[in-house]
PDB file of N, CA and C in Angstrom:
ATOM      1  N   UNK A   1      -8.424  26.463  18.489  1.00  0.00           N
ATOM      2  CA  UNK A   1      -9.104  25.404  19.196  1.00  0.00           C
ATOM      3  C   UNK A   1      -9.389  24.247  18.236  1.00  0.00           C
ATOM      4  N   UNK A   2      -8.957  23.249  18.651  1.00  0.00           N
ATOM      5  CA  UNK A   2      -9.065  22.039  17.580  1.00  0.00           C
ATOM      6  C   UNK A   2     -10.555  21.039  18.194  1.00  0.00           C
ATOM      7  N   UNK A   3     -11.224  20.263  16.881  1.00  0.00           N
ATOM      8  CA  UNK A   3     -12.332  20.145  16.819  1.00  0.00           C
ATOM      9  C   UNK A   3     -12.304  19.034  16.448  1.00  0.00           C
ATOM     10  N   UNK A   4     -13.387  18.070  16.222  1.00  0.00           N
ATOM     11  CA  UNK A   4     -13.439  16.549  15.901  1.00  0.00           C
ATOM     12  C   UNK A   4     -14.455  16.861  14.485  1.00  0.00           C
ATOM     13  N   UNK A   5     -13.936  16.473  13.944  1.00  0.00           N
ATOM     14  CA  UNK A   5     -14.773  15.707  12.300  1.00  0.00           C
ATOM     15  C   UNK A   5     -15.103  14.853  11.749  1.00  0.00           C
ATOM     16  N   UNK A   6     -16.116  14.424  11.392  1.00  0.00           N
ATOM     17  CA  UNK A   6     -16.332  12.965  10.590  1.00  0.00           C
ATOM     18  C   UNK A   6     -16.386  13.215   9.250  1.00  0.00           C
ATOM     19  N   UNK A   7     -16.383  12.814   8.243  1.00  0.00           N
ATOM     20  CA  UNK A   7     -16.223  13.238   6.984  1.00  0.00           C
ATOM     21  C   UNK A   7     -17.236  11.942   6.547  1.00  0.00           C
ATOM     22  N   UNK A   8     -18.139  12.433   5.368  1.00  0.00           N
ATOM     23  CA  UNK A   8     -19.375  11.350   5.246  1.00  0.00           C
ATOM     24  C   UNK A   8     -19.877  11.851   3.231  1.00  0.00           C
ATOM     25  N   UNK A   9     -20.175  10.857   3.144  1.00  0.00           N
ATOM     26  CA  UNK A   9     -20.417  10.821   1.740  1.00  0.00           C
ATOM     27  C   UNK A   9     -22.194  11.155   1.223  1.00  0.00           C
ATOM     28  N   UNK A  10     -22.427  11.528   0.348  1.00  0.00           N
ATOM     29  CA  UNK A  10     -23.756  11.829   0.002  1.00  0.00           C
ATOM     30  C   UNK A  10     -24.845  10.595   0.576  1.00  0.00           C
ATOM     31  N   UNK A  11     -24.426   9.399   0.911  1.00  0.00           N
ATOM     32  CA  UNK A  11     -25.582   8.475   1.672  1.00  0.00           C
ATOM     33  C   UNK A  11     -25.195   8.673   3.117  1.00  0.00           C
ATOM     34  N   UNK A  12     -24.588   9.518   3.426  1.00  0.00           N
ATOM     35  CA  UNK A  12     -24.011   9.614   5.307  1.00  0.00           C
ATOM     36  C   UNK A  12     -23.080   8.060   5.511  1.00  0.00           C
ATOM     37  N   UNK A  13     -22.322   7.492   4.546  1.00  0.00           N
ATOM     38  CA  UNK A  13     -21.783   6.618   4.785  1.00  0.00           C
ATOM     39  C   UNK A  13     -20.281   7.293   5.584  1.00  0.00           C
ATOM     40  N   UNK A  14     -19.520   7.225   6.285  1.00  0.00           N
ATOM     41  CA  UNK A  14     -18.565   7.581   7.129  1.00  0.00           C
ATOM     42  C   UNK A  14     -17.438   7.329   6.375  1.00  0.00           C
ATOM     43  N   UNK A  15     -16.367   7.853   5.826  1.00  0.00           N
ATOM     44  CA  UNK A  15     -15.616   8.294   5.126  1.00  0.00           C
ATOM     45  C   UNK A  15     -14.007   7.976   5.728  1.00  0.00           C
ATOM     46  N   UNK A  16     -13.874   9.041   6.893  1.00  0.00           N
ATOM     47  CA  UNK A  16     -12.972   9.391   7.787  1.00  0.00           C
ATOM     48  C   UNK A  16     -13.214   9.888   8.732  1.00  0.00           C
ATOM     49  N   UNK A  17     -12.361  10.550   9.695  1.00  0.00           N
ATOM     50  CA  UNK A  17     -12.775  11.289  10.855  1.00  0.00           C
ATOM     51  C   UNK A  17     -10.997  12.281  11.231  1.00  0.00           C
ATOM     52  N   UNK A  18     -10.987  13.104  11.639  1.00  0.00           N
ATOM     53  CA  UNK A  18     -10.150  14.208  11.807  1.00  0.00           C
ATOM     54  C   UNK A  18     -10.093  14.964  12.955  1.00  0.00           C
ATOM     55  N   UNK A  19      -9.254  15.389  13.448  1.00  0.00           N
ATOM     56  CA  UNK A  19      -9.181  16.402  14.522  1.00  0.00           C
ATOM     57  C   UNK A  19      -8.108  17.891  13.556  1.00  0.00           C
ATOM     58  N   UNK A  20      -9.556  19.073  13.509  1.00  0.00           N
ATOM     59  CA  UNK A  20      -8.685  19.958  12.811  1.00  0.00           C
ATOM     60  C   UNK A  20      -8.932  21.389  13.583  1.00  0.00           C
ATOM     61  N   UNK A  21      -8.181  22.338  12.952  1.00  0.00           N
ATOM     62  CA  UNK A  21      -8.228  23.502  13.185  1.00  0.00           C
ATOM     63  C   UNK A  21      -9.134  24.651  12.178  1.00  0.00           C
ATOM     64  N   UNK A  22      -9.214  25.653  12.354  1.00  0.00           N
ATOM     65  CA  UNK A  22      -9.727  26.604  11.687  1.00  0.00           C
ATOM     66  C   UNK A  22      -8.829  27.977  11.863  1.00  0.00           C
ATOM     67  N   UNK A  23      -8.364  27.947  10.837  1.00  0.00           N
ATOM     68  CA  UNK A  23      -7.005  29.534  10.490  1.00  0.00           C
ATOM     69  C   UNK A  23      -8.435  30.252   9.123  1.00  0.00           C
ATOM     70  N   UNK A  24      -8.735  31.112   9.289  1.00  0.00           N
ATOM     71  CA  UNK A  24      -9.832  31.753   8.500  1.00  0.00           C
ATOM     72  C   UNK A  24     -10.583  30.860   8.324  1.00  0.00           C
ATOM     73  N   UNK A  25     -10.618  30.940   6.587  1.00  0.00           N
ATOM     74  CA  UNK A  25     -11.999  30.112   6.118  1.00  0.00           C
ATOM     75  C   UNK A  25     -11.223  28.331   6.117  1.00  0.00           C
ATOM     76  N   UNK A  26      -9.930  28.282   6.134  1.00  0.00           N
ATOM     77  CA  UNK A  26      -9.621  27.030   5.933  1.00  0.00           C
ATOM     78  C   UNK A  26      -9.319  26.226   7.429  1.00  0.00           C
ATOM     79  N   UNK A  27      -9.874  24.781   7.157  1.00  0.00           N
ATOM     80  CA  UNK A  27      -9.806  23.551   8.390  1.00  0.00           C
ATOM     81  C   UNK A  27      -8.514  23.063   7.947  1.00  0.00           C
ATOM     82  N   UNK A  28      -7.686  22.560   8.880  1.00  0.00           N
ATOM     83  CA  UNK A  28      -6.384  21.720   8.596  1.00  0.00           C
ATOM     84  C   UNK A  28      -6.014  20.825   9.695  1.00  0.00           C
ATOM     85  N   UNK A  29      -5.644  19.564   9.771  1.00  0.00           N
ATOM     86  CA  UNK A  29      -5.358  18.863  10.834  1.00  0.00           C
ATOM     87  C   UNK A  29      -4.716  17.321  10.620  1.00  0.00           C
ATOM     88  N   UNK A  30      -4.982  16.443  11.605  1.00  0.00           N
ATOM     89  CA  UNK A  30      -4.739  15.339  11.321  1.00  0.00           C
ATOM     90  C   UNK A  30      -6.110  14.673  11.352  1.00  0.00           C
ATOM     91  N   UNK A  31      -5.879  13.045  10.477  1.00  0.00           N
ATOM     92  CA  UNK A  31      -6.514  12.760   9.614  1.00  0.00           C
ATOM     93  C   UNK A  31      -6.815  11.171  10.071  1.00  0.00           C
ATOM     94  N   UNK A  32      -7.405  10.114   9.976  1.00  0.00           N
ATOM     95  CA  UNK A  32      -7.675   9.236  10.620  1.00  0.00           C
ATOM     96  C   UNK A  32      -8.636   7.976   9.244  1.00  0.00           C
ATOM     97  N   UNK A  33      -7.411   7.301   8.864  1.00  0.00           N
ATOM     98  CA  UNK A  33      -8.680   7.194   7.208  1.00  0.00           C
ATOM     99  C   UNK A  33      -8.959   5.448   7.839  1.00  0.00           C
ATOM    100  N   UNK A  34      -8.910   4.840   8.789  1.00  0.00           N
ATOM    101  CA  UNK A  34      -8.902   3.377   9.425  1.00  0.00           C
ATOM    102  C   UNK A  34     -10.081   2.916   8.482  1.00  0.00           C
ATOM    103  N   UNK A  35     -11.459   3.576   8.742  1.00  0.00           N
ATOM    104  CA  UNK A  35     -12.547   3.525   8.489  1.00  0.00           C
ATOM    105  C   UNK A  35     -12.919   3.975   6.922  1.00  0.00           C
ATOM    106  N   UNK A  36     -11.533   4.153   5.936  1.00  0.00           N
ATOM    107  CA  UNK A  36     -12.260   5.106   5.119  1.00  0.00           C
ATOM    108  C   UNK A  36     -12.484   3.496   3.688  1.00  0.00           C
ATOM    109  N   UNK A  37     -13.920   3.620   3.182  1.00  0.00           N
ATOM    110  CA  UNK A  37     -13.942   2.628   2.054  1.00  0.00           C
ATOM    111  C   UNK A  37     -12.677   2.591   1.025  1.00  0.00           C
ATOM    112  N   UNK A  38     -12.484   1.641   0.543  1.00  0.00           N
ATOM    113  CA  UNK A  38     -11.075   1.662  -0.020  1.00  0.00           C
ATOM    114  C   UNK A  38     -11.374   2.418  -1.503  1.00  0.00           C
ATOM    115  N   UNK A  39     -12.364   2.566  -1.982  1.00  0.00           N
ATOM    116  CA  UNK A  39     -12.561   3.501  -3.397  1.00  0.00           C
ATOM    117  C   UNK A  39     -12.195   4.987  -3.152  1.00  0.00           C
ATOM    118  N   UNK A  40     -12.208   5.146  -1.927  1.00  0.00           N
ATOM    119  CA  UNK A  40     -12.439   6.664  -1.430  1.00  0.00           C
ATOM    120  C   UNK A  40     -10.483   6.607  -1.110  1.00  0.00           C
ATOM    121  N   UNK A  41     -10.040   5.632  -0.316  1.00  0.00           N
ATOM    122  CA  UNK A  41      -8.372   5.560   0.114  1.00  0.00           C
ATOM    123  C   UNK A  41      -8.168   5.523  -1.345  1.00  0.00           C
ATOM    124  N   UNK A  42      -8.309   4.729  -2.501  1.00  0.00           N
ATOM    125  CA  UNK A  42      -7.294   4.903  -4.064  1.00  0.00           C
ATOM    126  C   UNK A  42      -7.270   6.267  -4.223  1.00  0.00           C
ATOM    127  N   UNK A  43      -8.780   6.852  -4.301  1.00  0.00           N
ATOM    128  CA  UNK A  43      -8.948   8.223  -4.988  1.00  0.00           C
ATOM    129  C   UNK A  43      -7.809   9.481  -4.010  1.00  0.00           C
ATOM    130  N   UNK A  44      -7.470   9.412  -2.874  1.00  0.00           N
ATOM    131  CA  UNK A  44      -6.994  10.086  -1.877  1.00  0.00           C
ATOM    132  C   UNK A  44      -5.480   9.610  -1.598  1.00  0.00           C
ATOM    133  N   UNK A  45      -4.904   8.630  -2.207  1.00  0.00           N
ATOM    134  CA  UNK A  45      -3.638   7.879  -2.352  1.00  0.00           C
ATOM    135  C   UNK A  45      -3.054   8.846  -3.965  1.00  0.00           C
ATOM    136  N   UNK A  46      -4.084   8.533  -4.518  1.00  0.00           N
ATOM    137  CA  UNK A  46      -3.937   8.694  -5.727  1.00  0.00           C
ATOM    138  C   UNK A  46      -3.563  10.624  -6.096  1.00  0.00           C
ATOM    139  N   UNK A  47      -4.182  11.354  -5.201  1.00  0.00           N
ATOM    140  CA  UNK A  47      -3.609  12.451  -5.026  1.00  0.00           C
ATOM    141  C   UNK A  47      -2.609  13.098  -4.826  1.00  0.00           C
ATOM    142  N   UNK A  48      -2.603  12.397  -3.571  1.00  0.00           N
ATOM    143  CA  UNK A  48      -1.368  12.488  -3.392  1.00  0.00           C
ATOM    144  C   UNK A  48      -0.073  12.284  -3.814  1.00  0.00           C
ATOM    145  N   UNK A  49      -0.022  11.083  -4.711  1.00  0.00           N
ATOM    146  CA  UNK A  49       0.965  10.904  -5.537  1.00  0.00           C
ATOM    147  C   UNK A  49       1.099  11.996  -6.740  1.00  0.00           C
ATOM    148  N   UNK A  50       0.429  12.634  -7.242  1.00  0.00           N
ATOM    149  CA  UNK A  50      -0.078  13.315  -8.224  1.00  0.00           C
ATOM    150  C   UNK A  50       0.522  14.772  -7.457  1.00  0.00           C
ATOM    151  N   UNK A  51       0.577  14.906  -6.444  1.00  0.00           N
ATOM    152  CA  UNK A  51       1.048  16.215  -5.687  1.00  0.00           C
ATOM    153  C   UNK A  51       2.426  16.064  -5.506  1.00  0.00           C
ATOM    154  N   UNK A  52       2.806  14.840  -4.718  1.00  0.00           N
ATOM    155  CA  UNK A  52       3.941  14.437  -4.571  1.00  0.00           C
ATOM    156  C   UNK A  52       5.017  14.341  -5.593  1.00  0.00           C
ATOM    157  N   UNK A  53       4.677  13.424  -6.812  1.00  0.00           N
ATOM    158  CA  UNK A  53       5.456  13.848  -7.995  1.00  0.00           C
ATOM    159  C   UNK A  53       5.234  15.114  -8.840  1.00  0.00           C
ATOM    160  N   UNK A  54       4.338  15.966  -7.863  1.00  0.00           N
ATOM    161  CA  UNK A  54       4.299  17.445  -8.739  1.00  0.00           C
ATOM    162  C   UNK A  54       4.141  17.000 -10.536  1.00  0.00           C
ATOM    163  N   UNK A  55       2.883  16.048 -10.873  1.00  0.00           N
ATOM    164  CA  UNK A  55       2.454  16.042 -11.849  1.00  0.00           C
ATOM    165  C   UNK A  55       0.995  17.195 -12.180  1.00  0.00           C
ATOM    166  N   UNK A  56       1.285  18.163 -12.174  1.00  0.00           N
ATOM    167  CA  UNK A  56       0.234  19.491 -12.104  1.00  0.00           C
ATOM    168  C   UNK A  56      -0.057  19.395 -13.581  1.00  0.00           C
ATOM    169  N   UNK A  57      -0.208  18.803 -14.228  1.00  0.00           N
ATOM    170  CA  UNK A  57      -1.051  19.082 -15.492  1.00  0.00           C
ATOM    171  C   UNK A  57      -2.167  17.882 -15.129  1.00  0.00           C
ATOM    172  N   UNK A  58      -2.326  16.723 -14.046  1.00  0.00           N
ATOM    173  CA  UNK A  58      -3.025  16.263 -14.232  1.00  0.00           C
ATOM    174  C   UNK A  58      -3.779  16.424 -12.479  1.00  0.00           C
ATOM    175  N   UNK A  59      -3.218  17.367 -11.928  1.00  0.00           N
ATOM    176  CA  UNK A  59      -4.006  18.083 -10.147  1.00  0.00           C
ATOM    177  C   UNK A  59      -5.292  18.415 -10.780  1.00  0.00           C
ATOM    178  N   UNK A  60      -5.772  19.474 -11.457  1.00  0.00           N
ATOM    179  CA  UNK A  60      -6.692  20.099 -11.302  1.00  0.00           C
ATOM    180  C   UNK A  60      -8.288  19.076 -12.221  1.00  0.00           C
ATOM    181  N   UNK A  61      -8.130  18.082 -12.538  1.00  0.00           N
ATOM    182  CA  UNK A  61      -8.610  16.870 -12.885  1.00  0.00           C
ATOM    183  C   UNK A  61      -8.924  15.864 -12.013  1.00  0.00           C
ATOM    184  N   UNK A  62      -7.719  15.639 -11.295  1.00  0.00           N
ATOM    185  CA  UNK A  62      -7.808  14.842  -9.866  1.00  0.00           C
ATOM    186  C   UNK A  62      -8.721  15.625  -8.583  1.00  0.00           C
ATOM    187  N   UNK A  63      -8.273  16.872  -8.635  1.00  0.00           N
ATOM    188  CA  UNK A  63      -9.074  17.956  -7.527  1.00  0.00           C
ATOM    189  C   UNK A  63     -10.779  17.829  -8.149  1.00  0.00           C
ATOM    190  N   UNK A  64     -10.748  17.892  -9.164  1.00  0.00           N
ATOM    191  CA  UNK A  64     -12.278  17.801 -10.042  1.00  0.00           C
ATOM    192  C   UNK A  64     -12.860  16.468  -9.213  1.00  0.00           C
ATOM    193  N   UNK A  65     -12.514  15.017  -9.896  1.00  0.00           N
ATOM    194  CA  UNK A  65     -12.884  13.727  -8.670  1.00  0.00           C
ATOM    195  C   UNK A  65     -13.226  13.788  -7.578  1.00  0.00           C
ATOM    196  N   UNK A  66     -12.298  14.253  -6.605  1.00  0.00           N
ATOM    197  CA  UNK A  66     -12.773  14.817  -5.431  1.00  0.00           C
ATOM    198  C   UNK A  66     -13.730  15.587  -4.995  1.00  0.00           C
ATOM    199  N   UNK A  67     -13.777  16.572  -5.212  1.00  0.00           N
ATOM    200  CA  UNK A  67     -15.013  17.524  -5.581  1.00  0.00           C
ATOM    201  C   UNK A  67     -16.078  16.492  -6.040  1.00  0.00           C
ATOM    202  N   UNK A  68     -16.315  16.059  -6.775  1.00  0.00           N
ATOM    203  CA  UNK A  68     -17.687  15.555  -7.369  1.00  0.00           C
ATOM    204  C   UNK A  68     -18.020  14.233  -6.577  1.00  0.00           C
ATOM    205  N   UNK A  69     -17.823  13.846  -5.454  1.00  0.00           N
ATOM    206  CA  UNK A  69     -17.609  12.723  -4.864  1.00  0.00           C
ATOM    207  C   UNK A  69     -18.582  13.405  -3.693  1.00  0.00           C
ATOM    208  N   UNK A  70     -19.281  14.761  -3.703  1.00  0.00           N
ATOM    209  CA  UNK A  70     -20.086  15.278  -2.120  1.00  0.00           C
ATOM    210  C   UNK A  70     -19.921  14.758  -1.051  1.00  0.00           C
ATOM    211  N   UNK A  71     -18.819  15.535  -0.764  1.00  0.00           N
ATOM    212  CA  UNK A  71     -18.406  14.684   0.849  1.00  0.00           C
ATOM    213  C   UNK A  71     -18.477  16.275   1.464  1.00  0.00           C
ATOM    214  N   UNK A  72     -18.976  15.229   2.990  1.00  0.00           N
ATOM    215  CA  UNK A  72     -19.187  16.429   4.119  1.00  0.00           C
ATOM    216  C   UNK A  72     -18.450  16.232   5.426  1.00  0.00           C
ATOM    217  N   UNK A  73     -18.547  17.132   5.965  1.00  0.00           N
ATOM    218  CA  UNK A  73     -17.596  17.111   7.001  1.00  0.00           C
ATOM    219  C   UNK A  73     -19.155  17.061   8.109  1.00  0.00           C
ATOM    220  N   UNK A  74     -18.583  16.573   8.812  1.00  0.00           N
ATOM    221  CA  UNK A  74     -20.228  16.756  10.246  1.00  0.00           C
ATOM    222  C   UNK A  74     -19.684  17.131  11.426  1.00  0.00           C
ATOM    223  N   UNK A  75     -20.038  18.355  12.055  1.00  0.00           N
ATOM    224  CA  UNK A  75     -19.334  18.607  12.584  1.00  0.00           C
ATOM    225  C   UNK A  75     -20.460  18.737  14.225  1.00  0.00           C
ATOM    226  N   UNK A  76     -20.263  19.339  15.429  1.00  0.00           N
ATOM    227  CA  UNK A  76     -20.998  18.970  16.646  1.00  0.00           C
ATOM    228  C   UNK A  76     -22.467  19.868  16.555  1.00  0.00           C
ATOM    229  N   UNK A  77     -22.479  20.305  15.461  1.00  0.00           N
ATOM    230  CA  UNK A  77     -23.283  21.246  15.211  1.00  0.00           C
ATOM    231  C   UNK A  77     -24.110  20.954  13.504  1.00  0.00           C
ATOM    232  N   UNK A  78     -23.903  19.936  13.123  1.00  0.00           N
ATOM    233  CA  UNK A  78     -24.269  19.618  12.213  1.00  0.00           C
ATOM    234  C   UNK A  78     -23.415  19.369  10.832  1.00  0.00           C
ATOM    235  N   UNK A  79     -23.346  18.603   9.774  1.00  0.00           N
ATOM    236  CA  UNK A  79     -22.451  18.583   8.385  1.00  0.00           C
ATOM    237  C   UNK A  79     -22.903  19.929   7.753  1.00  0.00           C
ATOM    238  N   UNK A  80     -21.855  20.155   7.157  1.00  0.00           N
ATOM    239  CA  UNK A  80     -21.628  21.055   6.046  1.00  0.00           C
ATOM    240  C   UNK A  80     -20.672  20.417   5.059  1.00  0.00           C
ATOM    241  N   UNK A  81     -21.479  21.223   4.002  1.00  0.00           N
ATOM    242  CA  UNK A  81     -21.244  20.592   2.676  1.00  0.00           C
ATOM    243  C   UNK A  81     -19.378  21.296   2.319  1.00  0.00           C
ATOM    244  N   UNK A  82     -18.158  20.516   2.282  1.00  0.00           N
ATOM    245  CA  UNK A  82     -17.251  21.421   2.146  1.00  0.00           C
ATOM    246  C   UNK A  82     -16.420  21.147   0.602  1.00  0.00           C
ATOM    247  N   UNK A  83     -15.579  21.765   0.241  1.00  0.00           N
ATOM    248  CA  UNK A  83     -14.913  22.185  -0.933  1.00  0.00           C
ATOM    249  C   UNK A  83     -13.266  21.938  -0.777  1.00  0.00           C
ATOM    250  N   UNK A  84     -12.716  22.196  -1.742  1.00  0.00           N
ATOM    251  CA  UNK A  84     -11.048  22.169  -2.051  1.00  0.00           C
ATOM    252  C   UNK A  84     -10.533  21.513  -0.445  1.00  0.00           C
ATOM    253  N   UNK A  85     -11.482  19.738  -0.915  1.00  0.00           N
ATOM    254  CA  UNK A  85     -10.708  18.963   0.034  1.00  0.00           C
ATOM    255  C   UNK A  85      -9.439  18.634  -0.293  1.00  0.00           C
ATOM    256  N   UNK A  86      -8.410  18.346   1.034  1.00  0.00           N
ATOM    257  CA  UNK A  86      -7.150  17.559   0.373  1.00  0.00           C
ATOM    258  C   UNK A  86      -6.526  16.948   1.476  1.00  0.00           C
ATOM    259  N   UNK A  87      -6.402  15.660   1.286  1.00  0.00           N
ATOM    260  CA  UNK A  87      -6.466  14.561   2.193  1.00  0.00           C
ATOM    261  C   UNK A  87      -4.471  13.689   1.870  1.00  0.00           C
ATOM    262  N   UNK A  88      -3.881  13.743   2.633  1.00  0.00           N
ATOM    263  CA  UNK A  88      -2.670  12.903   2.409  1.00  0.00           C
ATOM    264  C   UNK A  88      -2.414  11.714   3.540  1.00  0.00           C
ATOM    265  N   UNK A  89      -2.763  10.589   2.631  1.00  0.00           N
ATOM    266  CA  UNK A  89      -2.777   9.286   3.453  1.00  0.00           C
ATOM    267  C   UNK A  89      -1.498   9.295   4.153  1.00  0.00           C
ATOM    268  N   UNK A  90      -0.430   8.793   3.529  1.00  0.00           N
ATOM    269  CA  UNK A  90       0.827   8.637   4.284  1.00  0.00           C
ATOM    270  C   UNK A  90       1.330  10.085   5.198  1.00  0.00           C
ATOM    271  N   UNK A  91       0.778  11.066   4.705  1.00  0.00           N
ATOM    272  CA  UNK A  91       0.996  12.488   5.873  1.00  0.00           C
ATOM    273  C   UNK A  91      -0.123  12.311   7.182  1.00  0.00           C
ATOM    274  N   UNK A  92      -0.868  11.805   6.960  1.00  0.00           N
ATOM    275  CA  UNK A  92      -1.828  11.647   7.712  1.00  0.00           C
ATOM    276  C   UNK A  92      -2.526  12.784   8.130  1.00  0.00           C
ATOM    277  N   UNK A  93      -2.623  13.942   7.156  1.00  0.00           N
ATOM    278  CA  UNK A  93      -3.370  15.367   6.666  1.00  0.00           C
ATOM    279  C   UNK A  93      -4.403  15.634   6.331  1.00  0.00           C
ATOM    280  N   UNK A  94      -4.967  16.223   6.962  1.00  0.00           N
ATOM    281  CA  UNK A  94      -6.342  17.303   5.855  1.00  0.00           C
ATOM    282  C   UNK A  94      -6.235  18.434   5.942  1.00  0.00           C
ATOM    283  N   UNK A  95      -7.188  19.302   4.706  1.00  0.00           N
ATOM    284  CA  UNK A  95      -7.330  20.397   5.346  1.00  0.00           C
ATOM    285  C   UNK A  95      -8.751  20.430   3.725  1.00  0.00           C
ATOM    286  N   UNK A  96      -9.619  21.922   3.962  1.00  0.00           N
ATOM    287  CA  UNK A  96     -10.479  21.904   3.319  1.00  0.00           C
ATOM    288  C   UNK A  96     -11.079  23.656   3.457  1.00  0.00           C
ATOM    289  N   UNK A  97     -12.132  23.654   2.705  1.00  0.00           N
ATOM    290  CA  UNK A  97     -13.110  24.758   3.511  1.00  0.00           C
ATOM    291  C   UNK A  97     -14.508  24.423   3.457  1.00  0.00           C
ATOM    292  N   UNK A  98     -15.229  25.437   4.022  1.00  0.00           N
ATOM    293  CA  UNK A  98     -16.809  24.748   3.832  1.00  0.00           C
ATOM    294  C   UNK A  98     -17.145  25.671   2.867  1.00  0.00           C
ATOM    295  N   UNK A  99     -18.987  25.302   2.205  1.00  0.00           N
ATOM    296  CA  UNK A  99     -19.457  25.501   1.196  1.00  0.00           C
ATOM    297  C   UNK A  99     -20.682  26.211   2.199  1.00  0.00           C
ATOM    298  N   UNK A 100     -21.078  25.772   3.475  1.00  0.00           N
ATOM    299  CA  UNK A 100     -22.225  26.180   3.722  1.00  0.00           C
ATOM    300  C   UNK A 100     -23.532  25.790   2.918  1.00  0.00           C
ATOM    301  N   UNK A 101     -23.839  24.658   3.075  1.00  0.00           N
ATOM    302  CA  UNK A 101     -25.131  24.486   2.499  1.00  0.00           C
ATOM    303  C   UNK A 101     -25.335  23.318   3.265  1.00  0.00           C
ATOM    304  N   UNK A 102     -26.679  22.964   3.357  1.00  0.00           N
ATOM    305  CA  UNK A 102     -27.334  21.483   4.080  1.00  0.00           C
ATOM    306  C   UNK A 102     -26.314  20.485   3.794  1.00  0.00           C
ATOM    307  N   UNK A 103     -26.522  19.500   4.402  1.00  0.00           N
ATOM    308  CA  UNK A 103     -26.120  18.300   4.115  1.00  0.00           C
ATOM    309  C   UNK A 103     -26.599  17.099   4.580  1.00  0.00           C
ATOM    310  N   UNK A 104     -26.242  15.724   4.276  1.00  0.00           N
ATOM    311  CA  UNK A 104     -26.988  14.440   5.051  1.00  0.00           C
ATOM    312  C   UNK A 104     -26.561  14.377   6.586  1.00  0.00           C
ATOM    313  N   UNK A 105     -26.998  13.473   7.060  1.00  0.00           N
ATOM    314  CA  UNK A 105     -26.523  13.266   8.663  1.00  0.00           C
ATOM    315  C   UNK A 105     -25.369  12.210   8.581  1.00  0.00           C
ATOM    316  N   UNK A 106     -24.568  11.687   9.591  1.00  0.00           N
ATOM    317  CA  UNK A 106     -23.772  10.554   9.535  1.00  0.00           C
ATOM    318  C   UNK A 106     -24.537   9.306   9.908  1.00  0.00           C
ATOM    319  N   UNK A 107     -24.721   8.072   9.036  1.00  0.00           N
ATOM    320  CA  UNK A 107     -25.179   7.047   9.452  1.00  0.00           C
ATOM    321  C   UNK A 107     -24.684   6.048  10.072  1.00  0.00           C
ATOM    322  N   UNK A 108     -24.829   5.753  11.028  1.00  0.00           N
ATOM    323  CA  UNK A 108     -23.722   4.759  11.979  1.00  0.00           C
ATOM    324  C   UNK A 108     -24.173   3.307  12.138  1.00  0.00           C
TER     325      UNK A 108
END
């Protein structure tokens, strides 16, 4: 059953938004970045290229950025704080898992 997401940053600033799935612990879907601040599109461009040219000595550095950036997913039931995001602009992809812990609200 696929679900709607907003994806929101430690001030509830709005990020992205997604329609994903849930296969176990991991969300995966399509991805919607219209809305996303452009510091947040380099950092998420920038991944992707880094995946794309299969430069893996410098992924798990780039995955670090991400991570430390507290982004949440908000979902109809409230944000949760989630983990091993990975976002592909030109695929127009996500997928992630949650962390389970509080989080901010979305500010609109």
């Amino acid at each position: 059953m696929s679900v709607d997401v907003t994806f929101v940053d430690s001030g509830g600033r709005i990020i992205a938004t997604a329609v994903v799935d849930s296969r176990k612990k991991r969300y995966s879907g399509a991805i919607d970045l219209q809305c996303t601040p452009a510091s947040f599109r380099r950092l998420f461009e920038e991944y992707e290229a880094i995946v794309n040219d299969q430069v893996f000595s410098l992924l798990d550095q780039m995955e670090d950025r991400i991570n430390s950036e507290a982004i949440y997913a908000c979902f109809a039931n409230g944000p949760e704080q989630i983990k091993e995001l990975q976002i592909s602009p030109r695929a127009g992809t996500v997928s992630f898992e949650l962390v389970h812990s509080p989080a901010p609200q979305a500010s609109r």
